[in-house]
PDB file of N, CA and C in Angstrom:
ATOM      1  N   UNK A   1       4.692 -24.045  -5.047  1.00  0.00           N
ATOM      2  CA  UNK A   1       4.883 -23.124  -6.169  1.00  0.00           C
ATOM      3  C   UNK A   1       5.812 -21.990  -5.732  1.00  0.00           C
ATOM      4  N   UNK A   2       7.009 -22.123  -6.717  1.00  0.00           N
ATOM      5  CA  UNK A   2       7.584 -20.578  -6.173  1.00  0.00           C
ATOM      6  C   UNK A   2       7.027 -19.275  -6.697  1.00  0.00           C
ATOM      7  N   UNK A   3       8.287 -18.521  -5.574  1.00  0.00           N
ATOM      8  CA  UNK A   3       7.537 -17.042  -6.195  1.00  0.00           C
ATOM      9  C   UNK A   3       7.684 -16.680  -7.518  1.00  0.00           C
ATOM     10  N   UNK A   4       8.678 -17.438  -8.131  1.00  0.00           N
ATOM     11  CA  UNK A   4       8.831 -16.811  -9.984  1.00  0.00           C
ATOM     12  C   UNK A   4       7.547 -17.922 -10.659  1.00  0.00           C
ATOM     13  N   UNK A   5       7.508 -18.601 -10.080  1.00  0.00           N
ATOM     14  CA  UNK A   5       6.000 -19.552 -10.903  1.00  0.00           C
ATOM     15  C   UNK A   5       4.568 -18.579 -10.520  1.00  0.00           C
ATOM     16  N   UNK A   6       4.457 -18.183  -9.541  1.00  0.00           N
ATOM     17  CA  UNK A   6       3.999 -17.307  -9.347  1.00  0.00           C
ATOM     18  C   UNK A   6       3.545 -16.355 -10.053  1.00  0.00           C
ATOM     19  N   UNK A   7       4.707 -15.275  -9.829  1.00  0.00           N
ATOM     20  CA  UNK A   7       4.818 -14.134 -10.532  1.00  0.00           C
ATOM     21  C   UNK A   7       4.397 -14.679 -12.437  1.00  0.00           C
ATOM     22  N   UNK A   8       5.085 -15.707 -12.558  1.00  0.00           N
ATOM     23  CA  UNK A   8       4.896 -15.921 -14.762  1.00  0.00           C
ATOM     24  C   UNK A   8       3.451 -16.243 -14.098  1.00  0.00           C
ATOM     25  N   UNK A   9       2.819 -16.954 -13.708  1.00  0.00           N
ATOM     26  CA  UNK A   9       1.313 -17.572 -13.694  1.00  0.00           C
ATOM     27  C   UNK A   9       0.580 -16.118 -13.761  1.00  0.00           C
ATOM     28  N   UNK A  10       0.931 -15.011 -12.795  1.00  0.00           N
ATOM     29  CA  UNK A  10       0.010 -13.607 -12.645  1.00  0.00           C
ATOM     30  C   UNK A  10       0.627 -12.634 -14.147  1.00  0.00           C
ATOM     31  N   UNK A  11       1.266 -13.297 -14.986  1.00  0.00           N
ATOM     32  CA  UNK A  11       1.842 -12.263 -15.991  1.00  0.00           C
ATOM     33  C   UNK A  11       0.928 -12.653 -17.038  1.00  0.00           C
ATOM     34  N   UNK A  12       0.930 -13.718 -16.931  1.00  0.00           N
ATOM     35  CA  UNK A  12      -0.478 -15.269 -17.996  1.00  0.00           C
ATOM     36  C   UNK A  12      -1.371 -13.944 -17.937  1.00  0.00           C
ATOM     37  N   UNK A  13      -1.879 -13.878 -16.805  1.00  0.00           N
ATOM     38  CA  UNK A  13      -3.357 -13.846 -15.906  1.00  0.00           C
ATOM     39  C   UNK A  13      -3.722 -12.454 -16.710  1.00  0.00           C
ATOM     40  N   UNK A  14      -2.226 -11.562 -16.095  1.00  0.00           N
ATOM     41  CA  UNK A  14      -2.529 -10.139 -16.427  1.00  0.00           C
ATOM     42  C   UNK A  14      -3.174  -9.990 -18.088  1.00  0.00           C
ATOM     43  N   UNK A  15      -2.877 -10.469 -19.140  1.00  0.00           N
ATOM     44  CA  UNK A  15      -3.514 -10.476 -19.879  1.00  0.00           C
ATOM     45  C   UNK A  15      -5.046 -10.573 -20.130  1.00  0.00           C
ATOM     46  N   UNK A  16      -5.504 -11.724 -19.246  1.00  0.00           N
ATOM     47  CA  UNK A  16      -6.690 -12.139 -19.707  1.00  0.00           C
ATOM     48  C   UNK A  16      -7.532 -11.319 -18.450  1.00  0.00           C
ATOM     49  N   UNK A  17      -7.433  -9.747 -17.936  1.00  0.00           N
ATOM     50  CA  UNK A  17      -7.968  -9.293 -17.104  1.00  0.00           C
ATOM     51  C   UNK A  17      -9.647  -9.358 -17.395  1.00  0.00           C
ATOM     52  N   UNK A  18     -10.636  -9.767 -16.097  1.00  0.00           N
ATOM     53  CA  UNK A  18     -12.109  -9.177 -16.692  1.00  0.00           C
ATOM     54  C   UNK A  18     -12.543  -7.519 -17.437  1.00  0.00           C
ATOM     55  N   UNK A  19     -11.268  -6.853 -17.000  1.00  0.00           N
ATOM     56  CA  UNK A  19     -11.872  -5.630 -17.446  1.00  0.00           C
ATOM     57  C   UNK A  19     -10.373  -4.630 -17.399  1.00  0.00           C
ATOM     58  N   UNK A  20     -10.535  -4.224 -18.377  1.00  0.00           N
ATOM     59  CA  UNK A  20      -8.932  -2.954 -18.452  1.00  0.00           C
ATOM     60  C   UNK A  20      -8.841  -1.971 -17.403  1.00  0.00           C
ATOM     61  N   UNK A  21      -7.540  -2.586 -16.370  1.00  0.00           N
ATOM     62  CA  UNK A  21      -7.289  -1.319 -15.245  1.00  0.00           C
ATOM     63  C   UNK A  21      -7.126  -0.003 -16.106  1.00  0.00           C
ATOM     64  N   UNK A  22      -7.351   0.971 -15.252  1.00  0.00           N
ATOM     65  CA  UNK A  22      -6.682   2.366 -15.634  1.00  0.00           C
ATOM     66  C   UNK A  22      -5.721   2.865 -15.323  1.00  0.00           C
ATOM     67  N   UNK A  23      -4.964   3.813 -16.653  1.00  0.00           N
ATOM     68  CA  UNK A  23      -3.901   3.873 -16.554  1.00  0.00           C
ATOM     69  C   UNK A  23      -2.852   4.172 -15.583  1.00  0.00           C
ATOM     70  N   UNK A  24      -3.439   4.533 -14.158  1.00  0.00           N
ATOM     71  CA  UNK A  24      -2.346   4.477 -13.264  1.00  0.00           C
ATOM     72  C   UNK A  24      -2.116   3.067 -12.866  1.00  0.00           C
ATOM     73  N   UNK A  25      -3.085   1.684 -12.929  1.00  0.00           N
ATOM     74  CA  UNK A  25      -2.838   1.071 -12.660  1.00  0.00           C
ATOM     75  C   UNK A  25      -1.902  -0.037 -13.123  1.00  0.00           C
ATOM     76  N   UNK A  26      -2.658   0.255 -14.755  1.00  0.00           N
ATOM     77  CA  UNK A  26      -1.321  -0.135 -15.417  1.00  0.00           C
ATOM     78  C   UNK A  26       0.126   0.108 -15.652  1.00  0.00           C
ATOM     79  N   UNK A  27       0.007   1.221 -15.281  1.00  0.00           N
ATOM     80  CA  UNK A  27       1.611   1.858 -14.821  1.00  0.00           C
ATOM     81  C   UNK A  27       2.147   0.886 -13.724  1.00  0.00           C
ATOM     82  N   UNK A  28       1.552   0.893 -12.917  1.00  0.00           N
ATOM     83  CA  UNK A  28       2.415   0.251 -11.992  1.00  0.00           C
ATOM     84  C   UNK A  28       2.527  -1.537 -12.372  1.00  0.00           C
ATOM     85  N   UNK A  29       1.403  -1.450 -12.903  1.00  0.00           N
ATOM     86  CA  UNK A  29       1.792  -3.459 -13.439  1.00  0.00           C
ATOM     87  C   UNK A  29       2.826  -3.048 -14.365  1.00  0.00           C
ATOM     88  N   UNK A  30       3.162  -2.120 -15.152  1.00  0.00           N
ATOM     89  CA  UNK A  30       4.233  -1.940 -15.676  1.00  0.00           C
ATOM     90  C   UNK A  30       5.655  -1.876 -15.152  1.00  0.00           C
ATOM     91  N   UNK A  31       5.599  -1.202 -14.655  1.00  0.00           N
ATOM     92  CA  UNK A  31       6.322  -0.462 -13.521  1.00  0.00           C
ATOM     93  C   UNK A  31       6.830  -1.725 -12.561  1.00  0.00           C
ATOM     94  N   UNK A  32       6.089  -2.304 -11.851  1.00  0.00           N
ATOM     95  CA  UNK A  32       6.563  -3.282 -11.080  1.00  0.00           C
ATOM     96  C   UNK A  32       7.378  -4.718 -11.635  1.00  0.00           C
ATOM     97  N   UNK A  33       6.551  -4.724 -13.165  1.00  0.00           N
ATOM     98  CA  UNK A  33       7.080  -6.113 -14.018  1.00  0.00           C
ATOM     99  C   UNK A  33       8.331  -5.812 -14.301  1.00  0.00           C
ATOM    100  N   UNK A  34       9.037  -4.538 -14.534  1.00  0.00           N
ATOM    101  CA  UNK A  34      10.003  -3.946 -15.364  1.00  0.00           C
ATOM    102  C   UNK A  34      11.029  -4.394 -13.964  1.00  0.00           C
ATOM    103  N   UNK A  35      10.731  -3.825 -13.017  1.00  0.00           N
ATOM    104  CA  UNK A  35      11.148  -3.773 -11.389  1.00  0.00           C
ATOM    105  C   UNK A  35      11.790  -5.290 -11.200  1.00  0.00           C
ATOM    106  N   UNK A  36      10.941  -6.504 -11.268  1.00  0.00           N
ATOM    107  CA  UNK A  36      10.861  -7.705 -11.132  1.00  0.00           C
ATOM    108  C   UNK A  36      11.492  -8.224 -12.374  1.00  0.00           C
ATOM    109  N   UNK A  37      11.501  -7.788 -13.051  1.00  0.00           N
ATOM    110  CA  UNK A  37      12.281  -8.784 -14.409  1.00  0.00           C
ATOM    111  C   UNK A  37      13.733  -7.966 -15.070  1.00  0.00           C
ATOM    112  N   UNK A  38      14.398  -6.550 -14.677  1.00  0.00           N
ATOM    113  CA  UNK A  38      15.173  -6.010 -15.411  1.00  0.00           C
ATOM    114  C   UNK A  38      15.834  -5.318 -13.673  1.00  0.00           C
ATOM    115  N   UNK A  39      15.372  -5.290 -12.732  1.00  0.00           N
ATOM    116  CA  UNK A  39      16.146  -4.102 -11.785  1.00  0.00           C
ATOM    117  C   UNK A  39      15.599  -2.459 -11.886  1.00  0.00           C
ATOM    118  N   UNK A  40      16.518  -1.916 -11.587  1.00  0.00           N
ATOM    119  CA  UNK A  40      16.419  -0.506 -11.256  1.00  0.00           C
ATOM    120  C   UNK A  40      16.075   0.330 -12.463  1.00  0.00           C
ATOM    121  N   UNK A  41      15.609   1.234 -12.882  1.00  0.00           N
ATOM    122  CA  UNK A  41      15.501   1.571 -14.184  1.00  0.00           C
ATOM    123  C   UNK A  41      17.160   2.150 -14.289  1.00  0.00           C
ATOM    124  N   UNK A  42      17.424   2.500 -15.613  1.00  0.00           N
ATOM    125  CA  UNK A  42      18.537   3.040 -16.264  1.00  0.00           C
ATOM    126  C   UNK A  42      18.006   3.686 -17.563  1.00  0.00           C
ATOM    127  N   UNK A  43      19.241   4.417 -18.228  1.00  0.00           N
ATOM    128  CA  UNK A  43      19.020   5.609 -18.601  1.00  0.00           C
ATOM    129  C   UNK A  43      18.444   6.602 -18.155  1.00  0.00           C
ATOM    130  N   UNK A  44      18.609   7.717 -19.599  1.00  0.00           N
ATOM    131  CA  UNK A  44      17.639   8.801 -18.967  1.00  0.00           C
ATOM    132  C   UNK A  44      16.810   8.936 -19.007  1.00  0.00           C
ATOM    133  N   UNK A  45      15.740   9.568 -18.243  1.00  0.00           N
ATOM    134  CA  UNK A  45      14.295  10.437 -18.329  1.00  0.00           C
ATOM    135  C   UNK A  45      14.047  10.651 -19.809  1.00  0.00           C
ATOM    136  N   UNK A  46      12.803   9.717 -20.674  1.00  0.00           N
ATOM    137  CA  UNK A  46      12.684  10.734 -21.787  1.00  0.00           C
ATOM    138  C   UNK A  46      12.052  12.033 -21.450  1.00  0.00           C
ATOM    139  N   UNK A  47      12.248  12.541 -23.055  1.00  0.00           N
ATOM    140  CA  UNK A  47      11.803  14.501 -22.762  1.00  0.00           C
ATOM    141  C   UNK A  47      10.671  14.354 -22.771  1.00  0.00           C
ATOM    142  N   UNK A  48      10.076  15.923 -22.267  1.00  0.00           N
ATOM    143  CA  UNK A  48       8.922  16.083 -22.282  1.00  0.00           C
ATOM    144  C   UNK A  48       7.736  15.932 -23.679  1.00  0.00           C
ATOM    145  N   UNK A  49       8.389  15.301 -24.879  1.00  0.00           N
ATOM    146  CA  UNK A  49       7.661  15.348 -25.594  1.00  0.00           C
ATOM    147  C   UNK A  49       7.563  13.508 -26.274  1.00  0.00           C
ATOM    148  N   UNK A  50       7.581  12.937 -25.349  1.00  0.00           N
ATOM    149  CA  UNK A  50       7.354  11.064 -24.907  1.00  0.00           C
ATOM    150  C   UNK A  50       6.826  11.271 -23.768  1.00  0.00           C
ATOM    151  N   UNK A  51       5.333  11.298 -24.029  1.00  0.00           N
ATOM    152  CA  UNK A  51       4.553  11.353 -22.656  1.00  0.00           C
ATOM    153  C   UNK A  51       4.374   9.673 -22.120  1.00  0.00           C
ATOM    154  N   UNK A  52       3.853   9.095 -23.054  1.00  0.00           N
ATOM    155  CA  UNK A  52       3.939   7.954 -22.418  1.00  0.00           C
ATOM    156  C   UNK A  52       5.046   7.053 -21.893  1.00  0.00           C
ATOM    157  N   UNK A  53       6.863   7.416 -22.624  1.00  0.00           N
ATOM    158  CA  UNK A  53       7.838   7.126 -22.339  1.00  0.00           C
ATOM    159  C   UNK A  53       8.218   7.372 -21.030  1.00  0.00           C
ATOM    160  N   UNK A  54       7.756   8.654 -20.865  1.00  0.00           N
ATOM    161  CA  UNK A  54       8.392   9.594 -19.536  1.00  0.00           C
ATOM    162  C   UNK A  54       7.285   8.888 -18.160  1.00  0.00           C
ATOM    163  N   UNK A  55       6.393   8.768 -18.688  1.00  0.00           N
ATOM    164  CA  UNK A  55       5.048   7.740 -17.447  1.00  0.00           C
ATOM    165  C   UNK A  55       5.736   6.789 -16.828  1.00  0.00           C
ATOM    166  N   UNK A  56       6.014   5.909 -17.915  1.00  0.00           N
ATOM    167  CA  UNK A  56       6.682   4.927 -17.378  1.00  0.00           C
ATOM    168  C   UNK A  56       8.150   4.649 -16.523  1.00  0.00           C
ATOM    169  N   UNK A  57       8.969   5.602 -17.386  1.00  0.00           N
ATOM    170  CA  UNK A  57      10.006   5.842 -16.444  1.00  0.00           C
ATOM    171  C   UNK A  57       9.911   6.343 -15.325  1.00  0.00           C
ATOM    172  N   UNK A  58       8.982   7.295 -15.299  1.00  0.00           N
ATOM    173  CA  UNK A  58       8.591   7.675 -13.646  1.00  0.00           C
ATOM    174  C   UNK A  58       8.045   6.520 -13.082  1.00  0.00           C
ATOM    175  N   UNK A  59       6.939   5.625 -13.510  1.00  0.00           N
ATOM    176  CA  UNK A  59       6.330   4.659 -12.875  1.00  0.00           C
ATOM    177  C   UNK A  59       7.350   3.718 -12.271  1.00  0.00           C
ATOM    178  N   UNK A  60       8.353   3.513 -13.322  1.00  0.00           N
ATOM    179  CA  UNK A  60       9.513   2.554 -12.838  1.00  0.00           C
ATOM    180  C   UNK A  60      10.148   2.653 -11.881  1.00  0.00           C
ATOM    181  N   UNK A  61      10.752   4.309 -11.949  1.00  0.00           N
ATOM    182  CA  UNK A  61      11.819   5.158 -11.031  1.00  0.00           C
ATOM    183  C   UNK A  61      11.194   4.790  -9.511  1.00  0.00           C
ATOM    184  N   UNK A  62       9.954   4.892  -9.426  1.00  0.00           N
ATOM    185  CA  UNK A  62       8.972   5.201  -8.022  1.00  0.00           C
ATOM    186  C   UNK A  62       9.719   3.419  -7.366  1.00  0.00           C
ATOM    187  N   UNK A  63       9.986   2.783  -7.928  1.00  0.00           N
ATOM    188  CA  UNK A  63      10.175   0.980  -7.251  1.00  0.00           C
ATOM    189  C   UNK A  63      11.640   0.893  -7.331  1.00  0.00           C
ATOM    190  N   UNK A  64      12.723   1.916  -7.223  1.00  0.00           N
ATOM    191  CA  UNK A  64      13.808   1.978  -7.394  1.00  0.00           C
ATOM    192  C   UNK A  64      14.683   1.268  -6.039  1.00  0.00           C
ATOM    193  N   UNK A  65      15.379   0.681  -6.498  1.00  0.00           N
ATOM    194  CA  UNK A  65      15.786   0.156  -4.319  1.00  0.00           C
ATOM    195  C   UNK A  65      15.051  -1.484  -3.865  1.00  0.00           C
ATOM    196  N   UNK A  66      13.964  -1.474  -4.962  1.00  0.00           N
ATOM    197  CA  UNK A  66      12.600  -2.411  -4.642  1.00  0.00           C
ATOM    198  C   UNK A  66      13.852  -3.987  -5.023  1.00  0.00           C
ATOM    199  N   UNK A  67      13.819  -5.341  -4.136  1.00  0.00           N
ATOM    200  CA  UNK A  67      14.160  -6.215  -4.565  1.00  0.00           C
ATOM    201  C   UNK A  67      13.278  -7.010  -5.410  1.00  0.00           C
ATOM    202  N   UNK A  68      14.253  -7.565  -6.581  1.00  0.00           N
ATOM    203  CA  UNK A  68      13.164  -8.523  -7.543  1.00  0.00           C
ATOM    204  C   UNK A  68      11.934  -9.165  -6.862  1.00  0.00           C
ATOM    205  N   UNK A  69      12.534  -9.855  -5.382  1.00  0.00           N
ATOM    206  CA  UNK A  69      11.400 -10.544  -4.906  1.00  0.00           C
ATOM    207  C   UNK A  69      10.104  -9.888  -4.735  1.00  0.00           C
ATOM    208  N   UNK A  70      10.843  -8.423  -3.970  1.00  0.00           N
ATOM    209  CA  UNK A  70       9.856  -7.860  -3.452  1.00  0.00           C
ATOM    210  C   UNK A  70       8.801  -7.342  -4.419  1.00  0.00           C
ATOM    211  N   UNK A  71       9.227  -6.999  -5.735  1.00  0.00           N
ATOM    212  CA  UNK A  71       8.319  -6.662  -6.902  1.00  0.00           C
ATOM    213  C   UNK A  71       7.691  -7.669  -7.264  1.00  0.00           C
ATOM    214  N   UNK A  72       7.959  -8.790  -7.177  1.00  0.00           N
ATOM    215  CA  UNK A  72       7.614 -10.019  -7.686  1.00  0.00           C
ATOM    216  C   UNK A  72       6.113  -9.840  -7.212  1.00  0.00           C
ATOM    217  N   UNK A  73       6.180 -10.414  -5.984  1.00  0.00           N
ATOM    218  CA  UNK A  73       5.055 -10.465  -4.807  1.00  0.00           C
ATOM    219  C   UNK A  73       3.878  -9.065  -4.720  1.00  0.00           C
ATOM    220  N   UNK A  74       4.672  -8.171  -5.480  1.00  0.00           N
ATOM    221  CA  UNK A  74       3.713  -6.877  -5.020  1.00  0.00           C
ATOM    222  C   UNK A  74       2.849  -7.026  -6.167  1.00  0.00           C
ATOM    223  N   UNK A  75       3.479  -7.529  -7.747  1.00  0.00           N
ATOM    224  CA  UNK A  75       3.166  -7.901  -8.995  1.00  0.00           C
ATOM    225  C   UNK A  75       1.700  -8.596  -8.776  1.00  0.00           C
ATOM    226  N   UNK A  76       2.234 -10.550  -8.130  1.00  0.00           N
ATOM    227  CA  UNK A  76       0.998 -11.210  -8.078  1.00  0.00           C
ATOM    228  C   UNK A  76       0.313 -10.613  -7.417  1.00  0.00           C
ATOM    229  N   UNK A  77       0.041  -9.875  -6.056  1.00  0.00           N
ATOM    230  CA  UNK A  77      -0.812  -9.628  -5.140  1.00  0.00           C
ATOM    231  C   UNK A  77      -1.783  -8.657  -6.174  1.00  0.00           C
ATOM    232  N   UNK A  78      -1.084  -7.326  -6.838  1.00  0.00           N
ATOM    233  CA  UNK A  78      -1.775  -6.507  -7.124  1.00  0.00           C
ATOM    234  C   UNK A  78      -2.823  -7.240  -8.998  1.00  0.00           C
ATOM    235  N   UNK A  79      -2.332  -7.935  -9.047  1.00  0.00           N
ATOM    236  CA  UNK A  79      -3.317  -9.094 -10.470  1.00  0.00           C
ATOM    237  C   UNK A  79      -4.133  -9.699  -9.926  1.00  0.00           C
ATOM    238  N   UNK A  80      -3.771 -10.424  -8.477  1.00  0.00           N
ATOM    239  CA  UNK A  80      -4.750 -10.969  -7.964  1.00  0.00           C
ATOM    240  C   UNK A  80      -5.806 -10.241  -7.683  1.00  0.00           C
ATOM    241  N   UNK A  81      -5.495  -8.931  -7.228  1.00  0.00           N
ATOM    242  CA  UNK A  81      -6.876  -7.822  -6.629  1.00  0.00           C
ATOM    243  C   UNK A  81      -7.521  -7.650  -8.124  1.00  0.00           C
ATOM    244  N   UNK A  82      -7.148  -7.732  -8.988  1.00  0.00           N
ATOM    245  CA  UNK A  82      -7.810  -7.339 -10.428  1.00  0.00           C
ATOM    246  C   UNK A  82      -8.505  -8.335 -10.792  1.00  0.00           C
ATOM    247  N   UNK A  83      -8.108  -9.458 -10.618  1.00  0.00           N
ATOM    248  CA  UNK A  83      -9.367 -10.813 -10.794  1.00  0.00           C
ATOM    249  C   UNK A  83     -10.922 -10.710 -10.878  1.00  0.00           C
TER     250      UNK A  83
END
């Protein structure tokens, strides 16, 4: 199995979690999927008045540099701990 069969099999998964991470955690399953499927973030920072816009772009920004693979792998590992 490769790592992109992988990674789609833990994206399946992430859905059907036993129980809803909290929101930092989902940030980063955010954050890392965005990382792994799009690259570096782009654009700008929304303003301070898109709180949840601006989360995420920070969440994103934090995996900046990160290779697809390497998000890939950090992706399944961290779904797998949520199992």
């Amino acid at each position: 199995m490769t790592l992109k069969d992988q990674f789609e099999a833990a994206v399946a998964a992430s859905k059907n979690l036993p129980e809803r991470p909290d929101n930092m955690t989902l940030l980063k399953i955010y954050a890392l999927y965005k990382q792994a499927s799009s690259g570096d973030v782009d654009g700008k920072r929304p303003g301070f008045t898109d709180m949840v816009g601006r989360a995420k772009w920070d969440a994103w920004n934090e995996f900046k540099g990160k290779s697809a693979d390497e998000a890939m792998q950090e992706y399944v590992d961290l779904i797998e701990s949520l199992k």
